[in-house]
PDB file of N, CA and C in Angstrom:
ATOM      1  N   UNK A   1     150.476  -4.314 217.274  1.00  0.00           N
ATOM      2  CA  UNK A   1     151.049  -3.221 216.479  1.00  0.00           C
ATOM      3  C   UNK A   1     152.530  -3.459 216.242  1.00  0.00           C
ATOM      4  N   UNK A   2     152.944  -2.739 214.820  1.00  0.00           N
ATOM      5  CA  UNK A   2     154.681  -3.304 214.814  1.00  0.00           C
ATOM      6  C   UNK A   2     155.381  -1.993 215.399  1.00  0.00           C
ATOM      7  N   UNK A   3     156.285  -2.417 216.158  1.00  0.00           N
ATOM      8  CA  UNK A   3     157.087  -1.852 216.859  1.00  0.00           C
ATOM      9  C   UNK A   3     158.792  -1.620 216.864  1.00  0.00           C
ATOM     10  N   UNK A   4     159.443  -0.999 216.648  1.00  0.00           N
ATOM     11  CA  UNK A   4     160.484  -0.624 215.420  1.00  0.00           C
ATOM     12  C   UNK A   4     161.549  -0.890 216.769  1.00  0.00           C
ATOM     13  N   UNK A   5     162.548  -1.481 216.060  1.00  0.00           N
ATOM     14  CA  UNK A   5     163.462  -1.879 217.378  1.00  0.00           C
ATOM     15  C   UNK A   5     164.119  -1.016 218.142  1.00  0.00           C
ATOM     16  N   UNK A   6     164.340   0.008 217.485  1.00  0.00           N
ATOM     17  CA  UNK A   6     165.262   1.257 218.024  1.00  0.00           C
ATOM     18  C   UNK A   6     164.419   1.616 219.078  1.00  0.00           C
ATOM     19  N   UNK A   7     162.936   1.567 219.231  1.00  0.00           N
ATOM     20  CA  UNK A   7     161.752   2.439 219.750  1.00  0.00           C
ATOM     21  C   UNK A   7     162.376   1.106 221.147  1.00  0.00           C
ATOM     22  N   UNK A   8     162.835  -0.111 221.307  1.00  0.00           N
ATOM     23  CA  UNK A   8     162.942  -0.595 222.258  1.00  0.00           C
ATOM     24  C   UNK A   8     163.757  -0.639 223.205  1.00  0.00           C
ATOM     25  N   UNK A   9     163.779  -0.353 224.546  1.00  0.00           N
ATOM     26  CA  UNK A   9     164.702  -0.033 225.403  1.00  0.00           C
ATOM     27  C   UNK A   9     165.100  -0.907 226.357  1.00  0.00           C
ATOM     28  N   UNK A  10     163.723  -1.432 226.408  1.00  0.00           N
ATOM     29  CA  UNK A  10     164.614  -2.795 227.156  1.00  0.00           C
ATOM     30  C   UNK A  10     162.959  -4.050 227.433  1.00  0.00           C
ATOM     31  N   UNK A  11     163.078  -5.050 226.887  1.00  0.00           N
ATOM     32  CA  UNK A  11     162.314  -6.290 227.329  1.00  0.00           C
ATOM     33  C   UNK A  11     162.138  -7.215 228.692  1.00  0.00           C
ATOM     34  N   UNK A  12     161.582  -7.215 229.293  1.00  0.00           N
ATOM     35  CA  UNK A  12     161.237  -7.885 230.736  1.00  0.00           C
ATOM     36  C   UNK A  12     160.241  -9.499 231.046  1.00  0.00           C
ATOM     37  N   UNK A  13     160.370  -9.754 231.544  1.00  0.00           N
ATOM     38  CA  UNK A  13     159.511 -10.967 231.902  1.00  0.00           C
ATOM     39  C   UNK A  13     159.206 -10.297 233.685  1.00  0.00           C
ATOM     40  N   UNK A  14     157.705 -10.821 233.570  1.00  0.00           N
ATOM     41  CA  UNK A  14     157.268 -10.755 234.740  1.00  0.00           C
ATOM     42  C   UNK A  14     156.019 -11.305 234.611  1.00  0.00           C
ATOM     43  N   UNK A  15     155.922 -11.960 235.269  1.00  0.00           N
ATOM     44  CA  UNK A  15     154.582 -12.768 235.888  1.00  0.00           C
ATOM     45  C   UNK A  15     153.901 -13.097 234.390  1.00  0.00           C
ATOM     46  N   UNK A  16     154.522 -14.405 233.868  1.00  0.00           N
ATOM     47  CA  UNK A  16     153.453 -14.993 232.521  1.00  0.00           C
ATOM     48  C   UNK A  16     153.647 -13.891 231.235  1.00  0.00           C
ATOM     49  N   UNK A  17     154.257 -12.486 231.829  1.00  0.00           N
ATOM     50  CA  UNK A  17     153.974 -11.706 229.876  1.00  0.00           C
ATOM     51  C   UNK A  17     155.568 -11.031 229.658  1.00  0.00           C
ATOM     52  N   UNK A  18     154.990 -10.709 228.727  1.00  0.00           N
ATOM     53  CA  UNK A  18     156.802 -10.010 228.761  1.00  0.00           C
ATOM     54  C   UNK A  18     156.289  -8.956 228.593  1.00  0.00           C
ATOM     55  N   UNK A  19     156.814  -7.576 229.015  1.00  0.00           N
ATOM     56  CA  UNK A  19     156.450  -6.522 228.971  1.00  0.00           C
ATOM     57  C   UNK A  19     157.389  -5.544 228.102  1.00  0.00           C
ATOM     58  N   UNK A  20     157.987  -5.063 226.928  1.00  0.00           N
ATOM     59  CA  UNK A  20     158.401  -3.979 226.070  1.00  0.00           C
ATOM     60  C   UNK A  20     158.322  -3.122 226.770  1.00  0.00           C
ATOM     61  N   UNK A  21     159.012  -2.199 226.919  1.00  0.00           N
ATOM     62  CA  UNK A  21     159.550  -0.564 227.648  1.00  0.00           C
ATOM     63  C   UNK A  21     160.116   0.019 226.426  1.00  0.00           C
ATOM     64  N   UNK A  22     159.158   0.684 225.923  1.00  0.00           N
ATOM     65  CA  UNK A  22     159.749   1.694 224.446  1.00  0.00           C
ATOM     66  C   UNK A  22     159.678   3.470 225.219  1.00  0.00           C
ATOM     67  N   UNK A  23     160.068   3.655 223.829  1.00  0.00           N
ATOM     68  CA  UNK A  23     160.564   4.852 223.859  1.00  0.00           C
ATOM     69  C   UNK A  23     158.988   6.029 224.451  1.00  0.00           C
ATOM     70  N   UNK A  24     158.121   5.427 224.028  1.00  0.00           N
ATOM     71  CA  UNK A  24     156.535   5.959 223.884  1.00  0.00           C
ATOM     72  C   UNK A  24     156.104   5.298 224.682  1.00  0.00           C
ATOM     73  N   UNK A  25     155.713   4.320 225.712  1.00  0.00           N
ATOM     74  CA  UNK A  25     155.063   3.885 226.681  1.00  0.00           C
ATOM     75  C   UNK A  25     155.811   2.247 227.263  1.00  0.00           C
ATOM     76  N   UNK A  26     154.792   1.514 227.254  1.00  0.00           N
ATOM     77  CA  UNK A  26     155.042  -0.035 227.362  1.00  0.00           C
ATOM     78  C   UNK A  26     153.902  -0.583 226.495  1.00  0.00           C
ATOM     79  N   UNK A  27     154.498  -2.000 226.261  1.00  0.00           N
ATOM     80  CA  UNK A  27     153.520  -2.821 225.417  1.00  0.00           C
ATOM     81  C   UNK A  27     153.830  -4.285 225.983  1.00  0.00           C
ATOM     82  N   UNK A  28     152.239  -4.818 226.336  1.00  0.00           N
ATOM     83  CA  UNK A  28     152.359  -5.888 227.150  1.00  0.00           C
ATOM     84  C   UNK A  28     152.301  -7.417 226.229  1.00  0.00           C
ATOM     85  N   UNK A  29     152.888  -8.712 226.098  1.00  0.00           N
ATOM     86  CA  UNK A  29     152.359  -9.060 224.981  1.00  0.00           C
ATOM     87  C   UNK A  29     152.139 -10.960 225.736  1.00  0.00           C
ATOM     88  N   UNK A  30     152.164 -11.804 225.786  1.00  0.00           N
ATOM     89  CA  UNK A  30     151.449 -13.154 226.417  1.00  0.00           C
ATOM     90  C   UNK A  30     151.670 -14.232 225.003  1.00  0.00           C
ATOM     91  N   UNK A  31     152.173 -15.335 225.712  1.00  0.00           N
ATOM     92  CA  UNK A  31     152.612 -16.660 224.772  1.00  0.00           C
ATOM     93  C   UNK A  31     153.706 -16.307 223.670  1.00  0.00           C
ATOM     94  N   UNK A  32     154.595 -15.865 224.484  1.00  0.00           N
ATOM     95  CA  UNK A  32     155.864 -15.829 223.995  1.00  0.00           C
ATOM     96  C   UNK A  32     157.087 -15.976 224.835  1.00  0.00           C
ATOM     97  N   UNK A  33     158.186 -16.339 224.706  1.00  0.00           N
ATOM     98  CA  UNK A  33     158.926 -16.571 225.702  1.00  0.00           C
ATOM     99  C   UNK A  33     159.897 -15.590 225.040  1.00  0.00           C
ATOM    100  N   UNK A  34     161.174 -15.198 226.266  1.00  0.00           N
ATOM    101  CA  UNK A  34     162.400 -14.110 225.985  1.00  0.00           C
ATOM    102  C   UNK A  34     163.307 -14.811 225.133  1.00  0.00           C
ATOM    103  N   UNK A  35     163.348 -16.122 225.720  1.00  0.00           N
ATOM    104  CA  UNK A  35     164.166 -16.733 224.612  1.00  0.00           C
ATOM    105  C   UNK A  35     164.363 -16.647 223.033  1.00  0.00           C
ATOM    106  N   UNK A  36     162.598 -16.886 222.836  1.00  0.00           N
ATOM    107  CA  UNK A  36     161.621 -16.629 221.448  1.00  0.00           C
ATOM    108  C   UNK A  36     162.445 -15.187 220.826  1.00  0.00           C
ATOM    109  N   UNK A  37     161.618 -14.434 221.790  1.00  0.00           N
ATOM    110  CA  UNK A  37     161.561 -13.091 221.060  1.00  0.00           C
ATOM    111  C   UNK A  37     163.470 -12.492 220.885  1.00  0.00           C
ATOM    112  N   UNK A  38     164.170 -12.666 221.727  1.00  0.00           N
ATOM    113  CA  UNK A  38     165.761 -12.630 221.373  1.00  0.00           C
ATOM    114  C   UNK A  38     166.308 -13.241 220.571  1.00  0.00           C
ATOM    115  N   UNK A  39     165.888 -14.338 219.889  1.00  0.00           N
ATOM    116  CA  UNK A  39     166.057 -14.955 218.373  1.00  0.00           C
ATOM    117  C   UNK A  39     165.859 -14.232 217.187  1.00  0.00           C
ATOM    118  N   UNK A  40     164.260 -13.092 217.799  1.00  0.00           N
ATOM    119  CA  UNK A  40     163.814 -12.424 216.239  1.00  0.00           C
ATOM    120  C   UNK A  40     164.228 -11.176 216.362  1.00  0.00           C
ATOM    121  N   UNK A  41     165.224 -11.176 217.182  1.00  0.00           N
ATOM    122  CA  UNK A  41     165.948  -9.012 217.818  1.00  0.00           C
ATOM    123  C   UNK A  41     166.812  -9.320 216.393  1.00  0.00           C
ATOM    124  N   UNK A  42     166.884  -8.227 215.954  1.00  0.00           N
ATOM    125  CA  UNK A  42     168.641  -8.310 215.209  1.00  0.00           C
ATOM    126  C   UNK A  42     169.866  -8.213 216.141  1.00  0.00           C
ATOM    127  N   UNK A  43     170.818  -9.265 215.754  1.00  0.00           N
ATOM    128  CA  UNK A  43     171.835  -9.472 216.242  1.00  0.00           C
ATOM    129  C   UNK A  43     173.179  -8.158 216.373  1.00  0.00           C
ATOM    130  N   UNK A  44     173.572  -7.891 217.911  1.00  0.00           N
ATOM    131  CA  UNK A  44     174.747  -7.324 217.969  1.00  0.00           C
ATOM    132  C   UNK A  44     173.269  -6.156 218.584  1.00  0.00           C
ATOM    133  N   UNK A  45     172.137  -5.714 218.239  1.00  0.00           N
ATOM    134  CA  UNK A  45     171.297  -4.927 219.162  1.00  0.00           C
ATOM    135  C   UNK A  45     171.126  -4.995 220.656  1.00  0.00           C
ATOM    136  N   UNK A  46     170.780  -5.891 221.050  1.00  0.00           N
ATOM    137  CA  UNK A  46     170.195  -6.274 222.191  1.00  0.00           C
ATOM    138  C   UNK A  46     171.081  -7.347 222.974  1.00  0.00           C
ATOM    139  N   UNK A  47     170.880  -7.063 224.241  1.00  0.00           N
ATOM    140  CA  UNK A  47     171.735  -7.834 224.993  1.00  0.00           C
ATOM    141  C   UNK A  47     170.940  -8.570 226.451  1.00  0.00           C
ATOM    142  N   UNK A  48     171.191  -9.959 226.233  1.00  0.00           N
ATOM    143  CA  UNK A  48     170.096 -10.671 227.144  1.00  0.00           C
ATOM    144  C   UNK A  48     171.139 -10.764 228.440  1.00  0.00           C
ATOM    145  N   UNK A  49     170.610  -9.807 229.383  1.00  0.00           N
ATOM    146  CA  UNK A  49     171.466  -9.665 230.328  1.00  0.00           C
ATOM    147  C   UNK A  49     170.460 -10.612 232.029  1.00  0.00           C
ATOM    148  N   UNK A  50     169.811 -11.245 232.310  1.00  0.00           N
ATOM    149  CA  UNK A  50     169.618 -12.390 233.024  1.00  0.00           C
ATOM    150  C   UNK A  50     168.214 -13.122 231.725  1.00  0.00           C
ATOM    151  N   UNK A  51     168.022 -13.818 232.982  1.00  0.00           N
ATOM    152  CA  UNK A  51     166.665 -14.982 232.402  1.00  0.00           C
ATOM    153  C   UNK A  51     165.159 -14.463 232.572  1.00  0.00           C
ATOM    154  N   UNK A  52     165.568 -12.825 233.021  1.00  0.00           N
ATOM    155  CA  UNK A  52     163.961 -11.566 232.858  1.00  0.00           C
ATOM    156  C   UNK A  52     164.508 -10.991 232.191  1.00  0.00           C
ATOM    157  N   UNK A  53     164.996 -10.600 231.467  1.00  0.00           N
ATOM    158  CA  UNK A  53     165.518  -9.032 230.739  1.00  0.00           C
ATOM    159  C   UNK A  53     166.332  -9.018 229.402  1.00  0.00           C
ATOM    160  N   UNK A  54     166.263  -8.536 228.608  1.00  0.00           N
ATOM    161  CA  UNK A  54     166.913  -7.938 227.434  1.00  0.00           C
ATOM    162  C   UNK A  54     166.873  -6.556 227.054  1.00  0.00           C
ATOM    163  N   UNK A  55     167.610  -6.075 227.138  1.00  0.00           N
ATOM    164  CA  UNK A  55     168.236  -4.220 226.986  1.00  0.00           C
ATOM    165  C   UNK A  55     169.186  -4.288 225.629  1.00  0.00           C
ATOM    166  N   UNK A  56     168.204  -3.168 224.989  1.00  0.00           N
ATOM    167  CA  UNK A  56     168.861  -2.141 223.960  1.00  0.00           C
ATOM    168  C   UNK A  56     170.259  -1.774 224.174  1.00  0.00           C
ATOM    169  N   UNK A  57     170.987  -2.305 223.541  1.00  0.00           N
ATOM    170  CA  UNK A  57     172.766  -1.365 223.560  1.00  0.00           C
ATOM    171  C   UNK A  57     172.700  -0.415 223.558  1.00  0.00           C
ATOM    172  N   UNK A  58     172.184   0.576 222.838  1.00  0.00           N
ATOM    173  CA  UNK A  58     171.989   1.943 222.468  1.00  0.00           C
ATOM    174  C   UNK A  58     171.225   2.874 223.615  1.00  0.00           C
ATOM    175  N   UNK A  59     170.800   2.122 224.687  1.00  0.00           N
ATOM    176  CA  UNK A  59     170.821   2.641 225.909  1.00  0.00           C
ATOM    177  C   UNK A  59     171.312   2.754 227.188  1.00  0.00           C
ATOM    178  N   UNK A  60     172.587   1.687 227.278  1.00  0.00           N
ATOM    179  CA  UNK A  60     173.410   1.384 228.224  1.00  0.00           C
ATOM    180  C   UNK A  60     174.050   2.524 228.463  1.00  0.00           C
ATOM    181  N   UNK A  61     174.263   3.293 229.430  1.00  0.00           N
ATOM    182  CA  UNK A  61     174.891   3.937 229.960  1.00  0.00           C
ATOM    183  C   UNK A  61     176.531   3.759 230.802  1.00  0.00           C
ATOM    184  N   UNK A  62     176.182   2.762 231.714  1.00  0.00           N
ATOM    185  CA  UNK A  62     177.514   1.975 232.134  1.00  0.00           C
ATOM    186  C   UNK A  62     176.827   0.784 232.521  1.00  0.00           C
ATOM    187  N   UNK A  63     177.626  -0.460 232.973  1.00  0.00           N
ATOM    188  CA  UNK A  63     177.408  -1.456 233.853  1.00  0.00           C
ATOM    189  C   UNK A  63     178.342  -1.228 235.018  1.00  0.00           C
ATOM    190  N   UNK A  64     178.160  -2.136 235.954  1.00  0.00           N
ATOM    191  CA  UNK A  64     178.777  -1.865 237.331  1.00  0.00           C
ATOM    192  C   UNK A  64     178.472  -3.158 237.741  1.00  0.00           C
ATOM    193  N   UNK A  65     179.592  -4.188 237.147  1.00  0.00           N
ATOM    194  CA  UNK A  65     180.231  -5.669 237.340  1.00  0.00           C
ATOM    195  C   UNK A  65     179.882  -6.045 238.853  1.00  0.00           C
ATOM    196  N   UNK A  66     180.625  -5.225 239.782  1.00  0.00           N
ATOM    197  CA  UNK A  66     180.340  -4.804 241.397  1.00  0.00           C
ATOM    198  C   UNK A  66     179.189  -5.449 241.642  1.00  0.00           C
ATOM    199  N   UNK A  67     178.110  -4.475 241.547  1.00  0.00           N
ATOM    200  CA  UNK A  67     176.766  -5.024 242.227  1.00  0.00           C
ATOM    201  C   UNK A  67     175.915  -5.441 240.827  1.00  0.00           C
ATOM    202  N   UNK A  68     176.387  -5.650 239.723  1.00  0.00           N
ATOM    203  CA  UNK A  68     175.802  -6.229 239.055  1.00  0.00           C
ATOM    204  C   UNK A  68     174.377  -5.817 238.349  1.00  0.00           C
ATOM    205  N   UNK A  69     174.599  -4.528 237.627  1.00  0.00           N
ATOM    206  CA  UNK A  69     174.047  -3.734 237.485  1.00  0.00           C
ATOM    207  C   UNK A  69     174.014  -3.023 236.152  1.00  0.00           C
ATOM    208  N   UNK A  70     173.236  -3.207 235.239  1.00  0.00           N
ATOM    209  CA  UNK A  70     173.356  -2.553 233.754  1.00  0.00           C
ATOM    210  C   UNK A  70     172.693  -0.898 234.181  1.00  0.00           C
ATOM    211  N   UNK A  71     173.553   0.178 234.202  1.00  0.00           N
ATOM    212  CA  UNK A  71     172.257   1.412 234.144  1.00  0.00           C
ATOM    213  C   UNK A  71     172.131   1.855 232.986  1.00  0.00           C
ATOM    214  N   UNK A  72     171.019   2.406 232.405  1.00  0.00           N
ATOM    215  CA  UNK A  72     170.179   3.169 231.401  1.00  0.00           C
ATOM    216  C   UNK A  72     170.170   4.387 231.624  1.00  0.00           C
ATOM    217  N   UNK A  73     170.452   4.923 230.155  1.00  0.00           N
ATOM    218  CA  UNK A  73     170.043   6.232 230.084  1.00  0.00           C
ATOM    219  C   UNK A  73     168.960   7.065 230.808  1.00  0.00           C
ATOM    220  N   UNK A  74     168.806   7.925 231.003  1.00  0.00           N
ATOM    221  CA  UNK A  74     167.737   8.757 232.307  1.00  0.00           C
ATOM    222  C   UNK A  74     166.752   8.716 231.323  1.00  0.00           C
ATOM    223  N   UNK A  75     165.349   8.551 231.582  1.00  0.00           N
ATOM    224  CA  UNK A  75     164.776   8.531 233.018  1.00  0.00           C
ATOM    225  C   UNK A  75     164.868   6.851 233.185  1.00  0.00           C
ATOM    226  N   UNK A  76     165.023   5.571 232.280  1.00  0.00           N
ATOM    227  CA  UNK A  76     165.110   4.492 231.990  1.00  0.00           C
ATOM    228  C   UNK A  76     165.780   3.845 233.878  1.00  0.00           C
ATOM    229  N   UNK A  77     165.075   2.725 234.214  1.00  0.00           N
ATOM    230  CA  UNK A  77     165.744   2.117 235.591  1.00  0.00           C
ATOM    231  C   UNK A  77     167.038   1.445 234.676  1.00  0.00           C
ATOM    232  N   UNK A  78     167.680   1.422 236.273  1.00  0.00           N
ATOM    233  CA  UNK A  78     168.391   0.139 235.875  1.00  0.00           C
ATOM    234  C   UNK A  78     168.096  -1.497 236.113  1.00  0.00           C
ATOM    235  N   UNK A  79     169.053  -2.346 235.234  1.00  0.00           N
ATOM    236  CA  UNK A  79     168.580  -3.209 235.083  1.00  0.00           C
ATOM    237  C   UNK A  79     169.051  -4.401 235.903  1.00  0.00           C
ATOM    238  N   UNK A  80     168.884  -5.261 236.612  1.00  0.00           N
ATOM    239  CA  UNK A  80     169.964  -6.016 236.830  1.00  0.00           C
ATOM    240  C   UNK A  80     170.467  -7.363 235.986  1.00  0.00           C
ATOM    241  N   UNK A  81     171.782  -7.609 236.313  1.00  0.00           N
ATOM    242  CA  UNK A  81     172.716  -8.875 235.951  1.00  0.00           C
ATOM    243  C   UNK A  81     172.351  -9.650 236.365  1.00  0.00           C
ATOM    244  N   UNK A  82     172.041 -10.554 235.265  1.00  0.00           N
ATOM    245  CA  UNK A  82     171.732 -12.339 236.298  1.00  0.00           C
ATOM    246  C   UNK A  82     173.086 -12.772 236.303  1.00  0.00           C
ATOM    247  N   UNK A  83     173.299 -13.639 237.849  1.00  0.00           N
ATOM    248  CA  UNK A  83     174.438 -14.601 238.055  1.00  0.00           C
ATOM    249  C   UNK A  83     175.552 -15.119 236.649  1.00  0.00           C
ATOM    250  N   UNK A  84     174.417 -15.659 236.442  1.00  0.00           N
ATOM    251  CA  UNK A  84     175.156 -16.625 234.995  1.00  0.00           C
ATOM    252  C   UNK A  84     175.590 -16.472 233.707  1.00  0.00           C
ATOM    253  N   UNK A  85     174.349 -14.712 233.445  1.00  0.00           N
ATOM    254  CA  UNK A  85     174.816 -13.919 232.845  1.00  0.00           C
ATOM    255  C   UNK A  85     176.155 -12.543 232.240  1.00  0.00           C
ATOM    256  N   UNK A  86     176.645 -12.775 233.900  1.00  0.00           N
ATOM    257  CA  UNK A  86     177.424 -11.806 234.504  1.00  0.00           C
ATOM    258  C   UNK A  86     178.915 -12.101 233.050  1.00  0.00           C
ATOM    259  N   UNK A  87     179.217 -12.798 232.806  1.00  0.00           N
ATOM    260  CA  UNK A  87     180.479 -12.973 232.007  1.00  0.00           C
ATOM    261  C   UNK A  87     180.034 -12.981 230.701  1.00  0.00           C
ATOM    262  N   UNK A  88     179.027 -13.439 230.631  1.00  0.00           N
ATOM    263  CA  UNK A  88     178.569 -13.069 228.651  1.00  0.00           C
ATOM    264  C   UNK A  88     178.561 -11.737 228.319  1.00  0.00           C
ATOM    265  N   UNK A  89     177.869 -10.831 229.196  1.00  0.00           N
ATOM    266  CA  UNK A  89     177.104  -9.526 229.270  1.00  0.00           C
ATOM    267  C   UNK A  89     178.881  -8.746 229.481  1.00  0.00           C
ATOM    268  N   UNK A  90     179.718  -8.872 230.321  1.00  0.00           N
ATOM    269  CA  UNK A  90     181.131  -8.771 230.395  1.00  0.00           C
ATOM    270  C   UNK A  90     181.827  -8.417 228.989  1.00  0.00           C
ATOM    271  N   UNK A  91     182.344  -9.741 228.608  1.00  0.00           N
ATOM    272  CA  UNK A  91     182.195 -10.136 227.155  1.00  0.00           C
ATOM    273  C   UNK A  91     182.474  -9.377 226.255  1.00  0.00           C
ATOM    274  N   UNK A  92     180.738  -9.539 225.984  1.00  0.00           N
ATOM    275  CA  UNK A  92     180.238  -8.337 224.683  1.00  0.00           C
ATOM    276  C   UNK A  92     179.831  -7.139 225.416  1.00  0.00           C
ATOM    277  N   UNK A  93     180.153  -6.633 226.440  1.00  0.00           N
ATOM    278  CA  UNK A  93     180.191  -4.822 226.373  1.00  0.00           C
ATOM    279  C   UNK A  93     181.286  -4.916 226.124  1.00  0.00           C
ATOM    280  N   UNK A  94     182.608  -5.484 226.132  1.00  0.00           N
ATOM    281  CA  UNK A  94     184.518  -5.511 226.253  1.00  0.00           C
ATOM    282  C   UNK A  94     184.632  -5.589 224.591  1.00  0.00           C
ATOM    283  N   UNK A  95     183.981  -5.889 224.046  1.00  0.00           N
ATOM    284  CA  UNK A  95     183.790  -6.201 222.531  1.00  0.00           C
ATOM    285  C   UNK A  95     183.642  -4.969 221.658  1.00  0.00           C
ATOM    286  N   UNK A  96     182.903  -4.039 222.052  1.00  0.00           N
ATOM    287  CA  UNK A  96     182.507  -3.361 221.119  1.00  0.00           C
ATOM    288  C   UNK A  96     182.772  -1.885 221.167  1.00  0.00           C
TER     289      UNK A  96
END
């Protein structure tokens, strides 16, 4: 089904699928990689914050550099910072 980007809150990898966290449920999807699918996000949306995860801007609430920590709007978890990610993700929240 097509799925409208705004409706996305944040993208995950876990075990072989990537899993979508929208606004309306989750959607599970197989033979695609994060890499892939963060190529076809529109740019300046989404922010690939480690090597599991990509989060919606439009749901960031704060980060917390500290323990390395993107939080989301309620009821949304937070997310964490990968290592290597930590200064890109820096960056472009300082950016905008």
């Amino acid at each position: 089904r097509a799925v409208k980007c705004k409706e996305i809150v944040y993208i995950q990898y876990d075990r072989r699928k990537v899993c979508f966290c929208l606004t309306n449920g989750f959607l599970e999807i197989y033979y695609k990689s994060l890499t892939e699918i963060y190529k076809e996000l529109p740019e300046g949306m989404f922010l690939r914050c480690s090597k599991d995860a990509i989060v919606n801007r439009g749901y960031i609430e704060y980060a917390d550099f500290k323990v390395g920590m993107l939080y989301l709007v309620k009821p949304y978890p937070e997310i964490a910072i990968g290592r290597t990610y930590k200064k890109k993700v820096l960056e472009e929240l300082t950016n905008d």
